[in-house]
C-alpha atoms as a PDB file:
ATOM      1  CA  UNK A   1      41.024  24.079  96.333  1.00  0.00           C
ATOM      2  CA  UNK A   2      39.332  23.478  92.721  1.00  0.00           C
ATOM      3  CA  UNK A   3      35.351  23.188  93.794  1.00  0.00           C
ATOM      4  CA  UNK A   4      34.311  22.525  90.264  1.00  0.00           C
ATOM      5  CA  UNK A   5      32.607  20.011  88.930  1.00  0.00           C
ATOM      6  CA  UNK A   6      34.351  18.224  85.513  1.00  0.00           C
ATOM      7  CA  UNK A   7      31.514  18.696  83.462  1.00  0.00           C
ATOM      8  CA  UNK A   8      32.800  22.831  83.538  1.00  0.00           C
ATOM      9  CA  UNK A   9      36.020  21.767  82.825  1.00  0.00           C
ATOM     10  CA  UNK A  10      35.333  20.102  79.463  1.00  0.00           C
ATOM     11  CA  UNK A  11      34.043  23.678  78.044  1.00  0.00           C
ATOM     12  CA  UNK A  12      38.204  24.537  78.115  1.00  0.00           C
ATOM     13  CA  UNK A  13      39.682  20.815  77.787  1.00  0.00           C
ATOM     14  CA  UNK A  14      40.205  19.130  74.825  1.00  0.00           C
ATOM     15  CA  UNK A  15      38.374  15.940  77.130  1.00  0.00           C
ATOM     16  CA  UNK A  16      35.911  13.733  74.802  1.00  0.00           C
ATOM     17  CA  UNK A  17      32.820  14.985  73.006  1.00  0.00           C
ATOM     18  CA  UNK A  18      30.018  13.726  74.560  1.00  0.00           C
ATOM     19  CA  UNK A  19      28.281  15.769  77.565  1.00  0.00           C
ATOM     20  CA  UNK A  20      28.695  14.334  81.037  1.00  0.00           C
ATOM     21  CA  UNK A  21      25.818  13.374  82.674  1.00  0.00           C
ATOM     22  CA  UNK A  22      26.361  16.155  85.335  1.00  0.00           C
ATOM     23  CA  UNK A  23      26.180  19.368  82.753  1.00  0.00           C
ATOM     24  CA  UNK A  24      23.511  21.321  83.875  1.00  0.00           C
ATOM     25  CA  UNK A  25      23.313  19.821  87.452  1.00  0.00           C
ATOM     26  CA  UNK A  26      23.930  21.726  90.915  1.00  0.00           C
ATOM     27  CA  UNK A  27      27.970  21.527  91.905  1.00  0.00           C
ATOM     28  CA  UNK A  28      26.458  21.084  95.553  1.00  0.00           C
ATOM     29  CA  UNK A  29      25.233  17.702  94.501  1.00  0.00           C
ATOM     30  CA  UNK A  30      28.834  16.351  94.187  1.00  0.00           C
ATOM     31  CA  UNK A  31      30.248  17.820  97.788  1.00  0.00           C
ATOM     32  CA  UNK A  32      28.372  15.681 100.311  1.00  0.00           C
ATOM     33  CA  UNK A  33      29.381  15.247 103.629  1.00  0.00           C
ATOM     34  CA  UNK A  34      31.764  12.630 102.845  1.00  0.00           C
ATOM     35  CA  UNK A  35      31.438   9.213 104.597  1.00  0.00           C
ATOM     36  CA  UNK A  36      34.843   6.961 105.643  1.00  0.00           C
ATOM     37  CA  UNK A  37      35.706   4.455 103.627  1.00  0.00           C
ATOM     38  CA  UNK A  38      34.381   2.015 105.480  1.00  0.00           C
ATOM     39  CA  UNK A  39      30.688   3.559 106.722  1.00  0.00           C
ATOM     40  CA  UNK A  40      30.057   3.005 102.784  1.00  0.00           C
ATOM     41  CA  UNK A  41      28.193   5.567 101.171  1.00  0.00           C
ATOM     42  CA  UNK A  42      25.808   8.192 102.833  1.00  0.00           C
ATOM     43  CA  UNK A  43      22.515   8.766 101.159  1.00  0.00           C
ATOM     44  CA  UNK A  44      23.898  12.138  98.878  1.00  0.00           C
ATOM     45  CA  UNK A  45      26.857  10.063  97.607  1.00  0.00           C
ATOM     46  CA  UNK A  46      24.568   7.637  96.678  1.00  0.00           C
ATOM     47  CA  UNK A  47      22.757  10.326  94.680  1.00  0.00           C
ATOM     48  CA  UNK A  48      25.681  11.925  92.700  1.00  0.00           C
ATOM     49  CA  UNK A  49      27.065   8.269  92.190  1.00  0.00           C
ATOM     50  CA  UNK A  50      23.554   7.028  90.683  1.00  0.00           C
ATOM     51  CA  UNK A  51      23.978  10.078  88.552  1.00  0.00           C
ATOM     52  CA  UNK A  52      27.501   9.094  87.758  1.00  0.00           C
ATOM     53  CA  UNK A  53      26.634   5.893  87.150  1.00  0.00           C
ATOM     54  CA  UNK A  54      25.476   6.119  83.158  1.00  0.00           C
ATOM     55  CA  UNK A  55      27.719   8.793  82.152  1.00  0.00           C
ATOM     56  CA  UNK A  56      29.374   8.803  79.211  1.00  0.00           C
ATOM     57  CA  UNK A  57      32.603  10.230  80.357  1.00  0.00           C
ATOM     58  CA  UNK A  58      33.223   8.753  83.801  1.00  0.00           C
ATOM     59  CA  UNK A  59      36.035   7.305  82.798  1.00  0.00           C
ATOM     60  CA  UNK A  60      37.712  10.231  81.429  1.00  0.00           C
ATOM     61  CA  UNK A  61      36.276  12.262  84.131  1.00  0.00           C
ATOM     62  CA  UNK A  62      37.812   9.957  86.971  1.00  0.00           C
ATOM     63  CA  UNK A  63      41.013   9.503  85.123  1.00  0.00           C
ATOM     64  CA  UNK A  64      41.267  13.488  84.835  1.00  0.00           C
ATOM     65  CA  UNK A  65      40.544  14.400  88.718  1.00  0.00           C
ATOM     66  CA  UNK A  66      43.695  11.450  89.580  1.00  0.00           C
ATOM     67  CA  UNK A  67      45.873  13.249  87.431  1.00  0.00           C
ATOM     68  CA  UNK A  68      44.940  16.206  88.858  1.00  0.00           C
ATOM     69  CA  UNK A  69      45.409  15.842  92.379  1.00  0.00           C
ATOM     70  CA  UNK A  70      48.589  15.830  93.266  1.00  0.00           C
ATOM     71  CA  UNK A  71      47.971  15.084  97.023  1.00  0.00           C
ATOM     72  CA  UNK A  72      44.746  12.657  98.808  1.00  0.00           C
ATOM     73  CA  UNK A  73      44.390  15.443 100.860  1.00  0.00           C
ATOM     74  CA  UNK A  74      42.449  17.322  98.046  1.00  0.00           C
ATOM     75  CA  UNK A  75      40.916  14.714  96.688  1.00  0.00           C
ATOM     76  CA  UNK A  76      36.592  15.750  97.744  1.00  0.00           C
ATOM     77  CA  UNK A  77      33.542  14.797  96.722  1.00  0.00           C
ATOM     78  CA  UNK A  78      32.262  12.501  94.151  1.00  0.00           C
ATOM     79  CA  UNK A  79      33.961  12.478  90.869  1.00  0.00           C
ATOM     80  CA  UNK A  80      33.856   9.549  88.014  1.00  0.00           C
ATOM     81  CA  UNK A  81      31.724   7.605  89.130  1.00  0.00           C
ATOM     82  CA  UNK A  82      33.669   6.936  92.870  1.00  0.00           C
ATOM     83  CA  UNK A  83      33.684   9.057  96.405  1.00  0.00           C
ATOM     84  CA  UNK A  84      35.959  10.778  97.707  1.00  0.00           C
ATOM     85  CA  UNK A  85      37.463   7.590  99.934  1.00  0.00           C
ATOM     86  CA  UNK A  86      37.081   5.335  96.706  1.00  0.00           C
ATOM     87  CA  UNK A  87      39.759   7.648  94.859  1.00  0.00           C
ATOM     88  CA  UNK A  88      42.133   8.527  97.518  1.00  0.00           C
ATOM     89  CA  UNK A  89      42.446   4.689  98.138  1.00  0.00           C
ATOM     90  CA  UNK A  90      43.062   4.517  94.264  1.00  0.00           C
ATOM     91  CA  UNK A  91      45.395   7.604  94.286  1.00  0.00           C
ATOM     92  CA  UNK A  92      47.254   5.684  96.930  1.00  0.00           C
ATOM     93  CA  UNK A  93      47.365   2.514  95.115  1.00  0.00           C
ATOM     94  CA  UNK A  94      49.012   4.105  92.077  1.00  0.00           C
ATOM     95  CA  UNK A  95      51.150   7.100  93.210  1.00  0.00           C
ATOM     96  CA  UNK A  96      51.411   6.378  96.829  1.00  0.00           C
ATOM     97  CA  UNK A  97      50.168   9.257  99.144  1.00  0.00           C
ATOM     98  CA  UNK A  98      51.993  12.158  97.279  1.00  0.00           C
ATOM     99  CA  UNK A  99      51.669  11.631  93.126  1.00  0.00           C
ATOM    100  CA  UNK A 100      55.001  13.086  91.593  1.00  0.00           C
ATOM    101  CA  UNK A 101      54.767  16.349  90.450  1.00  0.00           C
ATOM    102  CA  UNK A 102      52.849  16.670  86.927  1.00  0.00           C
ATOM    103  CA  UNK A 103      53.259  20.233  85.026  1.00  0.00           C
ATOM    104  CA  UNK A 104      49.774  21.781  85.119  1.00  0.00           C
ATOM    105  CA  UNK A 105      48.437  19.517  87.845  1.00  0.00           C
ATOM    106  CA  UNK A 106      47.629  22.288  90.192  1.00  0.00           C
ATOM    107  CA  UNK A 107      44.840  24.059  88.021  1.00  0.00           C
END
């Protein structure tokens, strides 16, 4: 399982220019104990989302974790902006709960 946070990933991706919000900022902030989806969000979520909340690249960031994870099952933490029960509801929405396979989605 990938336990990095996207802002490392955009020192080797050819992702947009501006610097995420979280460069710089402790990976452990982004793995909370993760809440259900329908508790709402515990306390750390809250923090890494409020952090998340004015990045510049949440967008991308989100978008890039979706395509990424090929299965909900590894789909943790808090990424672009939404938990971990925000995008696996999302990855379910789009691609059902197994996304086809994508070359290169299992970096």
């Amino acid at each position: 399982m990938k336990l990095s946070t996207n802002a490392a990933a955009l020192a080797w991706s050819d992702g947009p220019d501006q610097a995420p919000a979280c460069k710089g900022v402790n990976p452990n902030l982004f793995f909370p104990k993760a809440s259900t989806e329908s508790e709402g969000p515990s306390e750390a979520e809250r923090k890494a989302l409020a952090l998340c909340a004015g990045c510049p690249v949440r967008e991308w960031c989100l978008e890039r974790d979706l395509d990424e994870c090929t299965v909900t099952s590894r789909i943790v933490g808090v990424r672009g902006g939404l938990r971990a029960a925000d995008r696996r509801a999302l990855h379910v929405q789009r691609y059902g709960t197994r996304a086809p396979y994508r070359a290169g989605a299992d970096r």
